[in-house]
Protein backbone atom coordinates (compact mmCIF):
# COMPACT_ATOMS: atom_id res chain seq x y z
CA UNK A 1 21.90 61.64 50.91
CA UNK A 2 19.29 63.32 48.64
CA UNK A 3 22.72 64.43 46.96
CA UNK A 4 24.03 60.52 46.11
CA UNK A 5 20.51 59.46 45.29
CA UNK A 6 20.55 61.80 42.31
CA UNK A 7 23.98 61.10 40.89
CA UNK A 8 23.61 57.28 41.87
CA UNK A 9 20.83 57.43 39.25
CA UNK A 10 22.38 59.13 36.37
CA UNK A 11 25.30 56.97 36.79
CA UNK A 12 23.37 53.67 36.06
CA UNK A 13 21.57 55.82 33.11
CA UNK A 14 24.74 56.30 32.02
CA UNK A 15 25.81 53.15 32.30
CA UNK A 16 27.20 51.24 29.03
CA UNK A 17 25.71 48.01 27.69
CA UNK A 18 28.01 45.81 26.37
CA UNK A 19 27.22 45.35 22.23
CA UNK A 20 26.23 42.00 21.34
CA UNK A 21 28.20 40.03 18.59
CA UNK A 22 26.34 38.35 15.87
CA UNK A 23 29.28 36.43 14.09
CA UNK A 24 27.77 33.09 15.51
CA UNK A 25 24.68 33.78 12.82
CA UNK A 26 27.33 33.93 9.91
CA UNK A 27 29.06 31.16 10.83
CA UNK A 28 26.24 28.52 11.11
CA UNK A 29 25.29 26.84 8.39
CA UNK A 30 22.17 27.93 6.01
CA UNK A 31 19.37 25.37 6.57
CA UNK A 32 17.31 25.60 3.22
CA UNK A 33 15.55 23.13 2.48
CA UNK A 34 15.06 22.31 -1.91
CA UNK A 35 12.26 21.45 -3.44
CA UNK A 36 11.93 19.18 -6.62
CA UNK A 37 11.21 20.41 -9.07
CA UNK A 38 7.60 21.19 -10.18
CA UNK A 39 7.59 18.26 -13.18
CA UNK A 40 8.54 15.70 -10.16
CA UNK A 41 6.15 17.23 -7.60
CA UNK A 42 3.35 17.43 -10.48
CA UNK A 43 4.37 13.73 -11.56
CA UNK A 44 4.02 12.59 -7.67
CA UNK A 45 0.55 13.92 -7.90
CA UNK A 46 -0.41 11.94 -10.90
CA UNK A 47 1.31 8.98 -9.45
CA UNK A 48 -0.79 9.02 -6.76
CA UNK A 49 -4.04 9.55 -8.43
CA UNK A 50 -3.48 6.63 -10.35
CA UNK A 51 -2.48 4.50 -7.75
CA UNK A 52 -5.86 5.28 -5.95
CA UNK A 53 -7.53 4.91 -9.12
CA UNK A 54 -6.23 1.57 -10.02
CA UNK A 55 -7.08 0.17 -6.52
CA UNK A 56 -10.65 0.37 -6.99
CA UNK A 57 -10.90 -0.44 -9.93
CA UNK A 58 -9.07 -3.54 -8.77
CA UNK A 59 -11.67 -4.03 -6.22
CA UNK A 60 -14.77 -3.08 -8.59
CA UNK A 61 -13.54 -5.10 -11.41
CA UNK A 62 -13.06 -8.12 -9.51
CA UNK A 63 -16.80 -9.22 -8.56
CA UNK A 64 -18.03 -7.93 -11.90
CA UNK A 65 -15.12 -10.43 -13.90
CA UNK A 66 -16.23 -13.20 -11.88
CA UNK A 67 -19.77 -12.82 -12.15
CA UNK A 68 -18.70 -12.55 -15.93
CA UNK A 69 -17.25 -15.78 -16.21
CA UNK A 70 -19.53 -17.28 -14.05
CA UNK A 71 -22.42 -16.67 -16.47
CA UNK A 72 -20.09 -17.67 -19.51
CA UNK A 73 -19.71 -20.65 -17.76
CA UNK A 74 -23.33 -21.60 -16.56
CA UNK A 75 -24.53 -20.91 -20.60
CA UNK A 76 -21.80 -23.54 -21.73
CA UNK A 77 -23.41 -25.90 -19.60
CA UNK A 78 -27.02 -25.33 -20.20
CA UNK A 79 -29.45 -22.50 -21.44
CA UNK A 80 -29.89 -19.52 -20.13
CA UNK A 81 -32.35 -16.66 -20.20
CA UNK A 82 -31.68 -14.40 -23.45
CA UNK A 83 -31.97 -11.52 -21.00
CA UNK A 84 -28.88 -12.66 -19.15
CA UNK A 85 -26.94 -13.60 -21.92
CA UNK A 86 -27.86 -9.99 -23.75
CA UNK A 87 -26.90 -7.99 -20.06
CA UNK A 88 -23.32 -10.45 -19.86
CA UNK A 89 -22.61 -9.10 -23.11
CA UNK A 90 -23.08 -5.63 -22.20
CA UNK A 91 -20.94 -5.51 -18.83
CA UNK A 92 -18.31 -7.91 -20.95
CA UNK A 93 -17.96 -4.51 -23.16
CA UNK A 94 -18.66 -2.29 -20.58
CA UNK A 95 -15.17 -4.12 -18.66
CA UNK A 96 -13.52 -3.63 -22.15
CA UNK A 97 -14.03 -0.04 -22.33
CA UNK A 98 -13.19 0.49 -18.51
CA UNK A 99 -9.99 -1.43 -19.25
CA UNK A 100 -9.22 0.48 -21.97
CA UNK A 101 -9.81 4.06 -20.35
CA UNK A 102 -7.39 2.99 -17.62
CA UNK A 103 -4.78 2.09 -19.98
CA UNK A 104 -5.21 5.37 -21.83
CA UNK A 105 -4.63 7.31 -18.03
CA UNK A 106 -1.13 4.64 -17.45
CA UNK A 107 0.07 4.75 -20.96
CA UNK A 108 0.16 8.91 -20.86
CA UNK A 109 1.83 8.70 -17.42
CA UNK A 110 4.72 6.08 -18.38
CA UNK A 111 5.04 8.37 -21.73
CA UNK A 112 5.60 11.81 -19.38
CA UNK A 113 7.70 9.57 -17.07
CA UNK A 114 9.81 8.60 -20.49
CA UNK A 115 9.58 12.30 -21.87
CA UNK A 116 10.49 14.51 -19.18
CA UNK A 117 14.15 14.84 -18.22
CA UNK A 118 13.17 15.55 -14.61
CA UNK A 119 11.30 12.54 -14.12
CA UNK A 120 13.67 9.79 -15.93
CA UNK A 121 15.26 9.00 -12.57
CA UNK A 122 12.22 7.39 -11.69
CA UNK A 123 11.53 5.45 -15.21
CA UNK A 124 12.81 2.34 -13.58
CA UNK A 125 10.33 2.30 -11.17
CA UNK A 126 7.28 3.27 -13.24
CA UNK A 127 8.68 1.40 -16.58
CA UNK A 128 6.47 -1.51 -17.69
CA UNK A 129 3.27 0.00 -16.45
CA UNK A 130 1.72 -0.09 -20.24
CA UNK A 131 2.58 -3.17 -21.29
CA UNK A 132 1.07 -4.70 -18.19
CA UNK A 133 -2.13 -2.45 -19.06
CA UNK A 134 -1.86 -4.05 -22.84
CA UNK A 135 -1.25 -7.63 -21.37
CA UNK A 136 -4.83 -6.71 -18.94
CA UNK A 137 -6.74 -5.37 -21.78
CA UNK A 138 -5.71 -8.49 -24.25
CA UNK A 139 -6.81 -11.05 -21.32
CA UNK A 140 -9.94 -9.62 -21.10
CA UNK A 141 -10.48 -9.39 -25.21
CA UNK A 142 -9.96 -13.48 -25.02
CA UNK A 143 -12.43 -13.68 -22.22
CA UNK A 144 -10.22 -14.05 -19.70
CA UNK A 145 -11.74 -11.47 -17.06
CA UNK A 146 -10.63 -12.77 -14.08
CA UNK A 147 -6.96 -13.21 -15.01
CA UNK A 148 -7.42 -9.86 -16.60
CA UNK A 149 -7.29 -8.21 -13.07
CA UNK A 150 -3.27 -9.90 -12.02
CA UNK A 151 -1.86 -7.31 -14.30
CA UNK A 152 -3.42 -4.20 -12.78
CA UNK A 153 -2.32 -5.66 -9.12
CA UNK A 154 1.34 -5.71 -10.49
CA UNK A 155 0.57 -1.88 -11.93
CA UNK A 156 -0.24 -0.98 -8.63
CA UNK A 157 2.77 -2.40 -6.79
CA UNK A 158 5.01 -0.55 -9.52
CA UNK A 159 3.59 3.17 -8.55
CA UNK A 160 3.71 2.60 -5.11
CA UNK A 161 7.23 1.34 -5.52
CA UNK A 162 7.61 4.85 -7.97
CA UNK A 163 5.88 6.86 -4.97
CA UNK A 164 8.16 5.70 -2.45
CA UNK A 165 10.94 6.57 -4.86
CA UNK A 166 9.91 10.17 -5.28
CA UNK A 167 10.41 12.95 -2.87
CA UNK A 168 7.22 14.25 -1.02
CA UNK A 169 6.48 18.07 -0.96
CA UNK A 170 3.46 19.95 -1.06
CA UNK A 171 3.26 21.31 -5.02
C-alpha cells in the first residue's frame, strides 16, 4: 500500500497540464480609444471658460443696465442730485469698459477658432460670436444698456451649441 501511495504521487507530479492558447487575444479587436487633439481639447477649455464667463456677466450686467436707464430716465423727467448723475456716468463707462474686455476675450477665441486648422470644424458653431460682441458694445455706446445684454444671451447659446459640438476629454 505504502508502495502505491508513493508512485500514486509522483504520477500526478508528473502529470501534464494542458498549454493554454492565446490566439483569442490576437484576434479581438484593439479597443483604443483617440484623443483630439490638444488645439481642440485646449479650445474646449477656453470655450467653456467663456461660456461661464459670459453667464454672469449676463446676470451682473443686467440689474446694473437697468438701474442705468432707469436713472437716465428719471433725470429726463425731472432733476436729479448731481451726485447721482456724476455716479450714472461712472458705472455707464464702467459697463463700456466691461463690455469691451469681454469682446476682447470672444474676438481672440473666434480668431483661434478661424486660425487653427484643428478647430475649423467647429467655426460654424462658434462663427458670429464677435460681431454679436460689436453689435453689444455699439448698443450700449448709444445708451441702449438694456438691449445691450440680447446679444451676449445669443453669444452664450452659440458656445454651448460649439461645446456640445466638441469632443470631451480630460486635456
Amino acid at each position: 500500500m505504502v508502495f502505491a501511495a508513493i508512485f500514486a504521487g509522483t504520477a500526478l507530479a508528473q502529470k501534464k497540464t494542458s498549454a493554454r492558447t492565446t490566439t483569442a487575444k490576437s484576434s479581438a479587436p484593439k479597443t483604443t480609444s483617440t484623443l483630439p487633439p490638444l488645439d481642440v481639447r485646449a479650445a474646449r477649455v477656453k470655450v467653456s471658460n467663456q461660456a461661464s464667463n459670459v453667464a454672469q456677466f449676463i446676470n451682473i450686467m443686467g440689474p446694473i443696465a437697468q438701474s442705468i436707464e432707469a436713472l437716465d430716465g428719471e433725470a429726463r423727467t425731472r432733476k436729479i442730485a448731481q451726485a447721482s448723475a456724476d455716479a450714472n456716468t461712472t458705472n455707464k463707462q464702467k459697463l463700456l469698459t466691461a463690455i469691451k474686455n469681454m469682446r476682447a476675450g470672444i474676438d481672440s477665441l473666434e480668431t483661434e477658432f478661424e486660425t487653427k486648422p484643428a478647430l475649423k470644424v467647429y467655426l460654424t458653431k462658434i462663427q458670429g460670436i464677435s460681431d454679436l460682441a460689436a453689435q453689444s458694445e455699439n448698443l450700449a455706446s448709444t445708451g441702449k444698456f438694456v438691449s445691450s445684454r440680447d446679444p451676449w444671451k445669443a453669444i452664450l447659446q452659440k458656445l454651448n451649441d460649439t461645446l456640445a459640438a466638441m469632443p470631451t476629454a480630460e486635456l
